[in-house]
C-alpha atoms as a PDB file:
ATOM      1  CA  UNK A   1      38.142  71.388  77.258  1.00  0.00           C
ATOM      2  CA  UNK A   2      37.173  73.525  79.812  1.00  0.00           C
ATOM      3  CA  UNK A   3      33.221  73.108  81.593  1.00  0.00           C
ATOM      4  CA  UNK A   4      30.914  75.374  80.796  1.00  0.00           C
ATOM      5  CA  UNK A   5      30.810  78.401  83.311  1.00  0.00           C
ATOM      6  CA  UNK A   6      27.436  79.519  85.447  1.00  0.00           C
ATOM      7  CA  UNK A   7      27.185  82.752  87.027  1.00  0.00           C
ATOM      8  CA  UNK A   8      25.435  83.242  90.307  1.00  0.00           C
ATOM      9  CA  UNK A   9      24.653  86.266  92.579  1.00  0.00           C
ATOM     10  CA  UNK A  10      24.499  85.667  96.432  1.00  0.00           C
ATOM     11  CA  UNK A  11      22.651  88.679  97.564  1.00  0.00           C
ATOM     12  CA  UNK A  12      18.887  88.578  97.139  1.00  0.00           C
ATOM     13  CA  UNK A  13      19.917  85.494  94.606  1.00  0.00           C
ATOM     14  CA  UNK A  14      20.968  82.376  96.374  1.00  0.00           C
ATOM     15  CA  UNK A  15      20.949  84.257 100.401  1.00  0.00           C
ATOM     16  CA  UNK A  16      17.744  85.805 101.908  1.00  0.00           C
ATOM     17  CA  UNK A  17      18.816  89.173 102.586  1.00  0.00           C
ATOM     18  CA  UNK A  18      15.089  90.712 103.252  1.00  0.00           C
ATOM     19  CA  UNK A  19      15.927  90.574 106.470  1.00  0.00           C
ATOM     20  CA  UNK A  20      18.568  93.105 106.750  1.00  0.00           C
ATOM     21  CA  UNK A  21      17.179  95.098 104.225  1.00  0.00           C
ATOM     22  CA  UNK A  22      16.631  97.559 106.399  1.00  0.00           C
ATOM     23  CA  UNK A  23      20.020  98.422 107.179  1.00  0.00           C
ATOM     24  CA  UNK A  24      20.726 100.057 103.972  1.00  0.00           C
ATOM     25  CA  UNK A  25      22.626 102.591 102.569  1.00  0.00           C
ATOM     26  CA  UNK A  26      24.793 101.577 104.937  1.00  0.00           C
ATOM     27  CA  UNK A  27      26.539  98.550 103.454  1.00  0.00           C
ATOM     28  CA  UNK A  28      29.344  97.754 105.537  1.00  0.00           C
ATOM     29  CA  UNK A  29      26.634  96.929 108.595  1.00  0.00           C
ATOM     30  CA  UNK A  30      24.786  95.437 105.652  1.00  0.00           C
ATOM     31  CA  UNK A  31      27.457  92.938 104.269  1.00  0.00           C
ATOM     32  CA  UNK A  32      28.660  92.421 107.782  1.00  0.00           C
ATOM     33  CA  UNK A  33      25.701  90.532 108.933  1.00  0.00           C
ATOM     34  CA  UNK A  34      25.689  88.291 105.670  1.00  0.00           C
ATOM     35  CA  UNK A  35      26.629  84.886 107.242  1.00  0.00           C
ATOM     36  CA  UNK A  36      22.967  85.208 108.819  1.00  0.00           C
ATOM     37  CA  UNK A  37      20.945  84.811 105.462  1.00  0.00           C
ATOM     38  CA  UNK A  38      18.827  81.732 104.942  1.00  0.00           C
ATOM     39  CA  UNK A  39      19.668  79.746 101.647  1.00  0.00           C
ATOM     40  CA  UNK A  40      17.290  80.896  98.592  1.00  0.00           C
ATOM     41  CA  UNK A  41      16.495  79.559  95.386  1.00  0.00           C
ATOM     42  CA  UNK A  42      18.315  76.394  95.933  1.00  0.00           C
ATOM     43  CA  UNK A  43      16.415  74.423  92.743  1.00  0.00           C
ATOM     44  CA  UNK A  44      19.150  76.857  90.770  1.00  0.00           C
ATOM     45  CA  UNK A  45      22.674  75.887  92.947  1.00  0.00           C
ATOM     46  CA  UNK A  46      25.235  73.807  91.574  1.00  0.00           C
ATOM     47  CA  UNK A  47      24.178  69.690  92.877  1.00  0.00           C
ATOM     48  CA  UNK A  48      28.121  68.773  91.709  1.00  0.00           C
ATOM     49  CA  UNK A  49      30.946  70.385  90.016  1.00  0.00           C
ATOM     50  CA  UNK A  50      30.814  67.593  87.384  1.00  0.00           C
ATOM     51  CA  UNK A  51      28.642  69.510  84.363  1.00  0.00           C
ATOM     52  CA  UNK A  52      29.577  72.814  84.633  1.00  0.00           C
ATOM     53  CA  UNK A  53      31.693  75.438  86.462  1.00  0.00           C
ATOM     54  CA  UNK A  54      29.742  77.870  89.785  1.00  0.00           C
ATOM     55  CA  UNK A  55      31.416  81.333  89.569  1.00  0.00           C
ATOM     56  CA  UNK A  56      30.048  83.640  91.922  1.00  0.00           C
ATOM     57  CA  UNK A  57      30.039  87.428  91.362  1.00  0.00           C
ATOM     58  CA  UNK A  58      29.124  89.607  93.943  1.00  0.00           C
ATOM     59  CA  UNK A  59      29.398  93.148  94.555  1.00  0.00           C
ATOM     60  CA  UNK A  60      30.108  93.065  98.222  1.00  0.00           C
ATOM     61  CA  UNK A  61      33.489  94.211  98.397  1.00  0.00           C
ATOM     62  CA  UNK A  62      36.892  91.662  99.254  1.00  0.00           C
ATOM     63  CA  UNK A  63      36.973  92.979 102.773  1.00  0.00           C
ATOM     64  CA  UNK A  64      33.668  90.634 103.759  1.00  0.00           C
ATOM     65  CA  UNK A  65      34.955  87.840 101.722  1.00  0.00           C
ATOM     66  CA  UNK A  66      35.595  85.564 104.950  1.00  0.00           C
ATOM     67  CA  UNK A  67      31.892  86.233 105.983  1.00  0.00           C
ATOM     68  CA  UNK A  68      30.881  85.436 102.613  1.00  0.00           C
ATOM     69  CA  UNK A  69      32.964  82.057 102.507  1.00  0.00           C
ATOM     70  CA  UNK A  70      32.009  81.067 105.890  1.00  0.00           C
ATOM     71  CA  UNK A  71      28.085  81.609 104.889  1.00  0.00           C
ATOM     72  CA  UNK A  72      28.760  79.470 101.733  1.00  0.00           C
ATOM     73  CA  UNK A  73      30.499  76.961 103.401  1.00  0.00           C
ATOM     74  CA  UNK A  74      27.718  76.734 106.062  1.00  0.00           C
ATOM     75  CA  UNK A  75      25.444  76.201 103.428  1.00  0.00           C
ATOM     76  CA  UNK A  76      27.158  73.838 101.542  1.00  0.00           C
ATOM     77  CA  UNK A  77      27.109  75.682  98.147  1.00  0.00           C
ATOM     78  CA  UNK A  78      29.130  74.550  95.746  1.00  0.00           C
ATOM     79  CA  UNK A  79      31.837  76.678  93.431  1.00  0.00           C
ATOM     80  CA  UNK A  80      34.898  77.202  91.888  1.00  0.00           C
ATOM     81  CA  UNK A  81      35.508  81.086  92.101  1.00  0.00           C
ATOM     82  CA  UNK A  82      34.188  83.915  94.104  1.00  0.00           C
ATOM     83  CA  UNK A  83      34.620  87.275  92.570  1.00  0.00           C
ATOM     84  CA  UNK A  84      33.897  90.241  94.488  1.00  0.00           C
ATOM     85  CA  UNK A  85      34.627  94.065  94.675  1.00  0.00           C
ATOM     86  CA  UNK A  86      37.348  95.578  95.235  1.00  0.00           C
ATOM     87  CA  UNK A  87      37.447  97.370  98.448  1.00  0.00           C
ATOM     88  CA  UNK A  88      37.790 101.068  96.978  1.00  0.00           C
ATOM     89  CA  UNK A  89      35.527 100.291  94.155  1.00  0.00           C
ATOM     90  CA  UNK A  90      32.676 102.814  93.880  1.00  0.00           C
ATOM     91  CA  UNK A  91      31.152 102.114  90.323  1.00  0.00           C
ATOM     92  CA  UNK A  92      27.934 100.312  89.885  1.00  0.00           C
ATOM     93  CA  UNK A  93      26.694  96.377  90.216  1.00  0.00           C
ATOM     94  CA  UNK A  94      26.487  96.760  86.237  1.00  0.00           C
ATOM     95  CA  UNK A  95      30.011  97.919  85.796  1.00  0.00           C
ATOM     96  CA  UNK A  96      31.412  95.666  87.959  1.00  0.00           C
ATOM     97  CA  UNK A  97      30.147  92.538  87.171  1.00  0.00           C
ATOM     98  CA  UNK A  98      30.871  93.862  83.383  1.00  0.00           C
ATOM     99  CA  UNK A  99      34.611  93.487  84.011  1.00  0.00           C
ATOM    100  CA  UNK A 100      34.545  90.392  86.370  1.00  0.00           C
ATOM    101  CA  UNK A 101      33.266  89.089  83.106  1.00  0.00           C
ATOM    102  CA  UNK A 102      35.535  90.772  80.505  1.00  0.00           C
ATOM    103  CA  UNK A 103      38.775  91.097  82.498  1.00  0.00           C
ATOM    104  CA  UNK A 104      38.696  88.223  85.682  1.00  0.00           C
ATOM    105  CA  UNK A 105      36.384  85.482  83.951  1.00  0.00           C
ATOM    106  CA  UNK A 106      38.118  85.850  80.610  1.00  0.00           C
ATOM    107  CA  UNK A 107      41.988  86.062  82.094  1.00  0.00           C
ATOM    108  CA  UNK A 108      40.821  82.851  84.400  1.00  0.00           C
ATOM    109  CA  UNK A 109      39.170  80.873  82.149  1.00  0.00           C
ATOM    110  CA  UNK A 110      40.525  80.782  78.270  1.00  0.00           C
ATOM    111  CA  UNK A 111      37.408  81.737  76.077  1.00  0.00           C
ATOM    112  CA  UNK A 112      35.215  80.599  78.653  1.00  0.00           C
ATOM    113  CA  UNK A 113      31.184  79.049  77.588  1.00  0.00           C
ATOM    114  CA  UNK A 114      28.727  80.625  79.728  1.00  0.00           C
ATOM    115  CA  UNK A 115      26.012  78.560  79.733  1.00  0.00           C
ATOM    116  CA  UNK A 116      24.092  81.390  81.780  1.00  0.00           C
ATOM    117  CA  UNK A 117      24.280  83.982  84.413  1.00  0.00           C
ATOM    118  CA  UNK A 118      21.587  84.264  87.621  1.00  0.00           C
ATOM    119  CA  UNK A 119      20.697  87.226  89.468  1.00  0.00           C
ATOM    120  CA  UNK A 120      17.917  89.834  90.604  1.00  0.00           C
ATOM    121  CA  UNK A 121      18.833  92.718  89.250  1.00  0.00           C
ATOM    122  CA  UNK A 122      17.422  94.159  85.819  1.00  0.00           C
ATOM    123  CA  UNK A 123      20.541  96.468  85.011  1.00  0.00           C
ATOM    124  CA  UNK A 124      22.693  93.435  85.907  1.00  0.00           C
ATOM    125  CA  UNK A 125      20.923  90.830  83.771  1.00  0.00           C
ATOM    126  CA  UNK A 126      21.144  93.471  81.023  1.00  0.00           C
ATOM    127  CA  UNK A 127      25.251  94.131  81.451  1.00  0.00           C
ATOM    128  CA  UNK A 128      25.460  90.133  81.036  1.00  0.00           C
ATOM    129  CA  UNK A 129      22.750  90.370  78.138  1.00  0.00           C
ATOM    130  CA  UNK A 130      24.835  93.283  76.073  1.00  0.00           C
ATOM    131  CA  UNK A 131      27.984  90.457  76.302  1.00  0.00           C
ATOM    132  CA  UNK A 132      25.901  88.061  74.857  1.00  0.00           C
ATOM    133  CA  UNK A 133      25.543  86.003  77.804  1.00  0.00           C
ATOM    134  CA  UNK A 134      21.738  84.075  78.594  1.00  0.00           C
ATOM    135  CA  UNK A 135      20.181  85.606  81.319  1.00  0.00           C
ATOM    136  CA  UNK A 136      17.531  84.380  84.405  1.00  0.00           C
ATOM    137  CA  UNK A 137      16.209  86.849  86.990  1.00  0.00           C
ATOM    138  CA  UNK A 138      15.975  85.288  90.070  1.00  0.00           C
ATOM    139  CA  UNK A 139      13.718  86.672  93.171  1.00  0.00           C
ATOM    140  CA  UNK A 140      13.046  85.410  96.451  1.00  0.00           C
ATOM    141  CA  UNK A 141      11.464  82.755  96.957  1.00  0.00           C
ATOM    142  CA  UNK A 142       8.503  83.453  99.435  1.00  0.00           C
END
C-alpha cells in the first residue's frame, strides 16, 4: 500500500524568496537566483520519508531544476518527486499544478491518498480544493 502523498510548494512556501522579489516579471533572473533563498516554514517539511510521501510541485520551469535540486539538497529537505514546468509552458500556477495532480501524480502513483497540499497561493489552494484535496496556505514566516 502506497504512503500517503503531501504536496509542497518551494517558492514563497518552504524558500524565502522576498528577497528577490524584486526581480519580477522577469522570471528567468528570478528562478536563476533560487539556490540563494533561506529555508521557510520548516515546522511543515517532511522530518523522514517513513509516514508519508514529499512531492514537490513547482511552477518554475525544468530548465532551473539543477538550481532547484542543489538548493534542496543544501537544505536538506526531504522528497520523493519534484514536479515542475515544462519549459514552453505558459498557462497559469492553477493549471499547472491541476495536471501535475491529475496527469503526473495520478500516472506515478496508482490512486494516490493526499493527505494534504501546502502552498501560498489562494488560486492554487483552490485548484487542489476543486480535486478534493485538503488545503493549508502557507506564508512567510517573519
Amino acid at each position: 500500500m502506497n504512503k500517503p502523498v503531501v504536496i509542497y510548494d518551494l517558492d514563497s512556501c518552504v524558500s524565502d524568496d522576498r528577497w528577490r522579489l524584486h526581480l519580477l516579471p522577469d522570471y528567468d533572473t528570478y528562478h536563476f537566483f533560487c539556490p540563494n533563498d533561506l529555508p521557510a516554514n520548516k515546522e511543515i517539511w517532511p522530518k523522514n520519508l517513513d509516514e508519508f510521501t514529499p512531492i514537490i510541485m513547482t511552477a518554475r520551469p525544468e530548465k532551473f531544476r539543477s538550481h532547484t535540486e542543489a538548493w534542496l539538497r543544501q537544505n536538506g529537505f526531504l522528497y520523493v518527486e519534484l514536479y515542475m514546468r515544462e519549459n514552453d509552458d505558459m498557462r497559469t500556477s492553477p493549471e499547472i499544478k491541476h495536471d501535475m495532480v491529475v496527469k503526473k501524480l495520478a500516472k506515478d502513483y496508482m490512486n494516490p491518498k493526499i493527505e494534504i497540499a501546502y502552498d501560498d497561493r489562494d488560486d492554487v489552494l483552490q485548484a487542489y480544493s476543486k480535486l478534493g484535496i485538503k488545503t493549508r496556505k502557507v506564508n512567510i514566516n517573519e
